[in-house]
C-alpha atoms as a PDB file:
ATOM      1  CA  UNK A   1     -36.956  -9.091  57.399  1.00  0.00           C
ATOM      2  CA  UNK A   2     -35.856  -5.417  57.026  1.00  0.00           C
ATOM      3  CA  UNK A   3     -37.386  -2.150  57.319  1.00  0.00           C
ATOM      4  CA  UNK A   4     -37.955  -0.508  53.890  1.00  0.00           C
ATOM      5  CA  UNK A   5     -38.975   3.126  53.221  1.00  0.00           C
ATOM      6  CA  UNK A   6     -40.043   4.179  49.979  1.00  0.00           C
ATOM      7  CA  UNK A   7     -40.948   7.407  49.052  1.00  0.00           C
ATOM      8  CA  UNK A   8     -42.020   8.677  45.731  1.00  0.00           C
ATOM      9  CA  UNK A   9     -40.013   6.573  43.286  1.00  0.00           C
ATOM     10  CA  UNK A  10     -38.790   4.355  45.780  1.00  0.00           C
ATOM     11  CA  UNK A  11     -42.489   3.633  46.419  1.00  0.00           C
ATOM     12  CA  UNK A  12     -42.665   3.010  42.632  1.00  0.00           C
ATOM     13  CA  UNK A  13     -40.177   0.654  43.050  1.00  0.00           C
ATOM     14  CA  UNK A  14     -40.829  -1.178  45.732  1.00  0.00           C
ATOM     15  CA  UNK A  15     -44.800  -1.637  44.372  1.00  0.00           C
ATOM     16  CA  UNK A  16     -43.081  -2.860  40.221  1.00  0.00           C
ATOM     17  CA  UNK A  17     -41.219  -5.297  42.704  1.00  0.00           C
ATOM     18  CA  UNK A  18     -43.748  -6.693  45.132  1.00  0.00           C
ATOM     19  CA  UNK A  19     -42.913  -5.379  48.536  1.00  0.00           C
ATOM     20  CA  UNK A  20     -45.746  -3.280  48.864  1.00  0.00           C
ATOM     21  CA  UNK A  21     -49.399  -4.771  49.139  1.00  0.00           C
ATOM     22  CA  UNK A  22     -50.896  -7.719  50.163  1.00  0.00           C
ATOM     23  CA  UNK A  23     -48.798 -10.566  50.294  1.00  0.00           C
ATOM     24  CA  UNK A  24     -50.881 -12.581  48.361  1.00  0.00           C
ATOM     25  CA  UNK A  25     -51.925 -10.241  45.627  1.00  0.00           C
ATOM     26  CA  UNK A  26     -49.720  -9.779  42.751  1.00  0.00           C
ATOM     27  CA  UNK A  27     -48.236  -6.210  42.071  1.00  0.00           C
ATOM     28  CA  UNK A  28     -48.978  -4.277  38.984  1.00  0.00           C
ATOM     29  CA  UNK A  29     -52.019  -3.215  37.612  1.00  0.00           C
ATOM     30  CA  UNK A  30     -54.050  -6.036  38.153  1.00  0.00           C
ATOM     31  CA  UNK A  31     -52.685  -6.394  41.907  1.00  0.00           C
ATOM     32  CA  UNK A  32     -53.470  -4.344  45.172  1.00  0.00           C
ATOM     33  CA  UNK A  33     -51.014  -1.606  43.737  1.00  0.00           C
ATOM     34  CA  UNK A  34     -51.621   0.059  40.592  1.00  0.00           C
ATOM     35  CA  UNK A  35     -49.701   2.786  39.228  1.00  0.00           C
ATOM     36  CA  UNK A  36     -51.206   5.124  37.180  1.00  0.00           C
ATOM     37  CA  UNK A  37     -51.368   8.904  35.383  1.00  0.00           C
ATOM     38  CA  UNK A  38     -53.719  10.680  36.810  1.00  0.00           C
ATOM     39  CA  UNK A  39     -56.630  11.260  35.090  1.00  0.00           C
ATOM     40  CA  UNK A  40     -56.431  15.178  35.140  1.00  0.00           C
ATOM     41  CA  UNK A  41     -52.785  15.014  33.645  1.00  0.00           C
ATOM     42  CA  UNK A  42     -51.499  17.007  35.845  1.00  0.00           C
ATOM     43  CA  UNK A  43     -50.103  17.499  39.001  1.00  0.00           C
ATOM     44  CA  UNK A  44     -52.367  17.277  41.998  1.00  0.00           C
ATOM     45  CA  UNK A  45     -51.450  17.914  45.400  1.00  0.00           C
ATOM     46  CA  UNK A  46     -54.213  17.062  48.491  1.00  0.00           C
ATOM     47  CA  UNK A  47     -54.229  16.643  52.085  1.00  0.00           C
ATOM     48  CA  UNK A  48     -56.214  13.451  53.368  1.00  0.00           C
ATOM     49  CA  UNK A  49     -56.802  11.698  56.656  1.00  0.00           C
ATOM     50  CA  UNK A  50     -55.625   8.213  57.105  1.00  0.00           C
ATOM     51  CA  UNK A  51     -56.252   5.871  59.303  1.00  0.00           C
ATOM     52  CA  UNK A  52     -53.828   3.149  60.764  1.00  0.00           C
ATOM     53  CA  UNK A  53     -54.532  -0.229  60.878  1.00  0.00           C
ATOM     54  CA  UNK A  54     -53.408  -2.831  62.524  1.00  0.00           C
ATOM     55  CA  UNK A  55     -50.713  -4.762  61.586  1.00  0.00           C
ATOM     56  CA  UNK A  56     -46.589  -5.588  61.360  1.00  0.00           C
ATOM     57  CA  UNK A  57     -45.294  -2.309  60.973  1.00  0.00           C
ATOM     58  CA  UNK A  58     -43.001  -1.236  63.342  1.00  0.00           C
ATOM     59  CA  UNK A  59     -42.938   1.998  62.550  1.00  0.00           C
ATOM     60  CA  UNK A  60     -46.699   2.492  63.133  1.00  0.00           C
ATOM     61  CA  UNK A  61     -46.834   0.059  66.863  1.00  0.00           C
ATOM     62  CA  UNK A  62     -49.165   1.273  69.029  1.00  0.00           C
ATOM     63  CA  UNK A  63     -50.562   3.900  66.489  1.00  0.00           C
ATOM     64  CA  UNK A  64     -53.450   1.045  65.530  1.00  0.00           C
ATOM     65  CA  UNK A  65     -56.759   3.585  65.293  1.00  0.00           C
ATOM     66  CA  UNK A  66     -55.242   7.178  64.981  1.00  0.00           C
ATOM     67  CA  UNK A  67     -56.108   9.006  61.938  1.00  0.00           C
ATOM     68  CA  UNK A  68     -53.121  11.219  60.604  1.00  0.00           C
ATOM     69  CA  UNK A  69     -53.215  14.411  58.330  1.00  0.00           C
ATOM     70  CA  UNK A  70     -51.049  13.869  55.307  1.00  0.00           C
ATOM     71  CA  UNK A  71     -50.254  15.378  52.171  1.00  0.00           C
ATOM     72  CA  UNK A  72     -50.091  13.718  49.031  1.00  0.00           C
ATOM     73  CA  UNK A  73     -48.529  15.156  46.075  1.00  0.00           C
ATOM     74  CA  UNK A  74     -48.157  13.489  42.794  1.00  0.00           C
ATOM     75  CA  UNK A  75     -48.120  13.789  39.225  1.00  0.00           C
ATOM     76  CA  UNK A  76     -47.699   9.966  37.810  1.00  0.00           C
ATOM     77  CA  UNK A  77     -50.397   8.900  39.920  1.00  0.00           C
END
């Protein structure tokens, strides 16, 4: 019952252990989290809107409907 922040391989981490995703789905790559190349092979780098759900977070109270700008930037997917 701690907050956890993983970023990059941290993330990579956290989803090969579980913490990320559903509860009740299994990681890996049949889970919610898959981690994957990407299919170009290369780096890619994009900015995308999100939008935040509701839900536990504490980080994110109160935020339930706002849509964010973000960049994502990856190269193992």
């Amino acid at each position: 019952d701690t907050f956890s922040l993983g970023v990059c391989n941290g993330c990579q981490l956290m989803a090969l252990l579980g913490w990320v995703g559903p509860g009740d789905v299994p990681a890996g790559p049949a889970g919610a989290v898959a981690l994957e190349r990407n299919l170009s092979g290369r780096f890619e780098s994009r900015f995308v809107t999100v939008r935040v759900e509701p839900g536990p977070a504490l980080m994110l109270r109160g935020m339930e409907g706002a849509r964010l700008g973000v960049w994502v930037a990856h190269g193992e997917g």
